[in-house]
Protein backbone atom coordinates (compact mmCIF):
# COMPACT_ATOMS: atom_id res chain seq x y z
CA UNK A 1 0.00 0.00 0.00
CA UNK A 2 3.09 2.58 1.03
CA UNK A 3 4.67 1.48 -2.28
CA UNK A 4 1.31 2.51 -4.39
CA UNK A 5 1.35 5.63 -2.38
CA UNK A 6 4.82 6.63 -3.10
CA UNK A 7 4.24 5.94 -6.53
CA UNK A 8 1.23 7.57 -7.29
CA UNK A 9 3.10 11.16 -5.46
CA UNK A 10 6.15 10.85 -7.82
CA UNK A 11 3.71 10.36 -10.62
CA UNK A 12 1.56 13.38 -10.15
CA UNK A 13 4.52 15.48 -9.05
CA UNK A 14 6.27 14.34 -12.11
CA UNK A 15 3.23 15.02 -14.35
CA UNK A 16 3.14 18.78 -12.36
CA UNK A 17 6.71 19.07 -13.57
CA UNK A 18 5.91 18.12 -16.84
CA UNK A 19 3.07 20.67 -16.98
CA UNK A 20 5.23 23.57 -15.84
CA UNK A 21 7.95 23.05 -18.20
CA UNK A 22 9.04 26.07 -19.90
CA UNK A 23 7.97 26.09 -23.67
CA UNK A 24 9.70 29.00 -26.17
CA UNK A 25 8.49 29.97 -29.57
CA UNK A 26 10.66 31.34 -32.65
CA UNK A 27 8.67 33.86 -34.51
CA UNK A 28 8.49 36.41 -37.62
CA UNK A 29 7.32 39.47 -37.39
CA UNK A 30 6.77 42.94 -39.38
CA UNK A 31 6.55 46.74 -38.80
CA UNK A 32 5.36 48.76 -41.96
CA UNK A 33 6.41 52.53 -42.27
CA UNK A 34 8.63 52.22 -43.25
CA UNK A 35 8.70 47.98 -43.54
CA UNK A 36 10.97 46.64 -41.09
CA UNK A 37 11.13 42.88 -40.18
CA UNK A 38 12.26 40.51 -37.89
CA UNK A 39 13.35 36.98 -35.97
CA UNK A 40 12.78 36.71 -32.48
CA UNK A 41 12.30 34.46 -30.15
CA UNK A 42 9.84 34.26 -26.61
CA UNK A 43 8.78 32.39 -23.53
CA UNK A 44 5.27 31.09 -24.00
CA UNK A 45 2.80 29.40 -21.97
CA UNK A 46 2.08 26.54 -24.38
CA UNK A 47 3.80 24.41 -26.49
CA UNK A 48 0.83 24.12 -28.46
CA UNK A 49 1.84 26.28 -31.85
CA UNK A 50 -1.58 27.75 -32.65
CA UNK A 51 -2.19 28.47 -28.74
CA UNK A 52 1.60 30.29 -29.00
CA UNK A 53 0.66 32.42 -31.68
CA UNK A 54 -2.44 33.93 -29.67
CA UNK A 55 -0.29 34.20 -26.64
CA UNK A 56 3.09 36.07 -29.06
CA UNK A 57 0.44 38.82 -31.46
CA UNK A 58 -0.59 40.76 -28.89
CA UNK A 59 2.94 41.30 -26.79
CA UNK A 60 4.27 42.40 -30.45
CA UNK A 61 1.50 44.37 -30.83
CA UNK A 62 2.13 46.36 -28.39
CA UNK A 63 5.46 47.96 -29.89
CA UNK A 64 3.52 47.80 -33.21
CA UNK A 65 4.84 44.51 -34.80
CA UNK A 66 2.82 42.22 -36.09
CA UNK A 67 3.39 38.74 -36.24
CA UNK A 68 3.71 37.19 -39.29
CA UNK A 69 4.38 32.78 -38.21
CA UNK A 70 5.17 31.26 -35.82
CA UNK A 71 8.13 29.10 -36.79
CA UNK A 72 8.21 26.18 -34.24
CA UNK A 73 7.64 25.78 -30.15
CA UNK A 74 10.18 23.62 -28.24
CA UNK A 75 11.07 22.70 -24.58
CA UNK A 76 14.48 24.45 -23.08
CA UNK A 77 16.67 22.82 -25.20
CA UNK A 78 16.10 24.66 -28.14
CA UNK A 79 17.45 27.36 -26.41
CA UNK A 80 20.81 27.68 -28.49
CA UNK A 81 23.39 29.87 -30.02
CA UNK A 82 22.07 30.11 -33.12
CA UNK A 83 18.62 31.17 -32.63
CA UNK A 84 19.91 33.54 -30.01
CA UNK A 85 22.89 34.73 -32.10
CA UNK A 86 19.89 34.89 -34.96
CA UNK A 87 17.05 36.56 -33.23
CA UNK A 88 19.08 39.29 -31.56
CA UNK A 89 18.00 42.05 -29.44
CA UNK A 90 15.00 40.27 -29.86
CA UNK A 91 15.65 37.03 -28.19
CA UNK A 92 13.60 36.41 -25.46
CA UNK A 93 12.61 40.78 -25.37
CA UNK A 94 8.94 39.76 -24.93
């Protein structure tokens, strides 16, 4: 019974973990007049594309950007030299 106990606490903790890991989006976006464009890359809630695309239109809206695609979601990992070396000043701004 202890052992079923035990098990079933690691297994919801570890699902809770699982849950709360961070999720990051690389993204496109545009500023017209005059046209600027640009690669960036931001912390999201979900790791669900179409559910990060909601979440990244209106924090780029806000400095007048639009968001043109989101490019791809991934886990921590994906957090390398490249995209950061890519997205510049705009990695992880928003």
């Amino acid at each position: 019974m202890f052992f079923s106990l035990m098990l079933a606490a690691g297994v919801a903790l570890g699902s809770a973990a699982a849950a709360e890991a961070a999720c990051y989006a690389d993204y496109k976006a545009k500023r017209d007049n005059p046209l600027e464009l640009h690669y960036g890359v931001m912390q999201v809630s979900s790791c669900d594309r179409t559910a990060a695309a909601a979440e990244i239109a209106p924090r780029l809206e806000r400095d007048g950007w639009t968001l043109l695609k989101v490019l791809s979601v991934f886990d921590e990992s994906g957090l390398n030299n490249e995209r950061k070396s890519r997205a510049g000043q705009y990695y992880l701004r928003y």
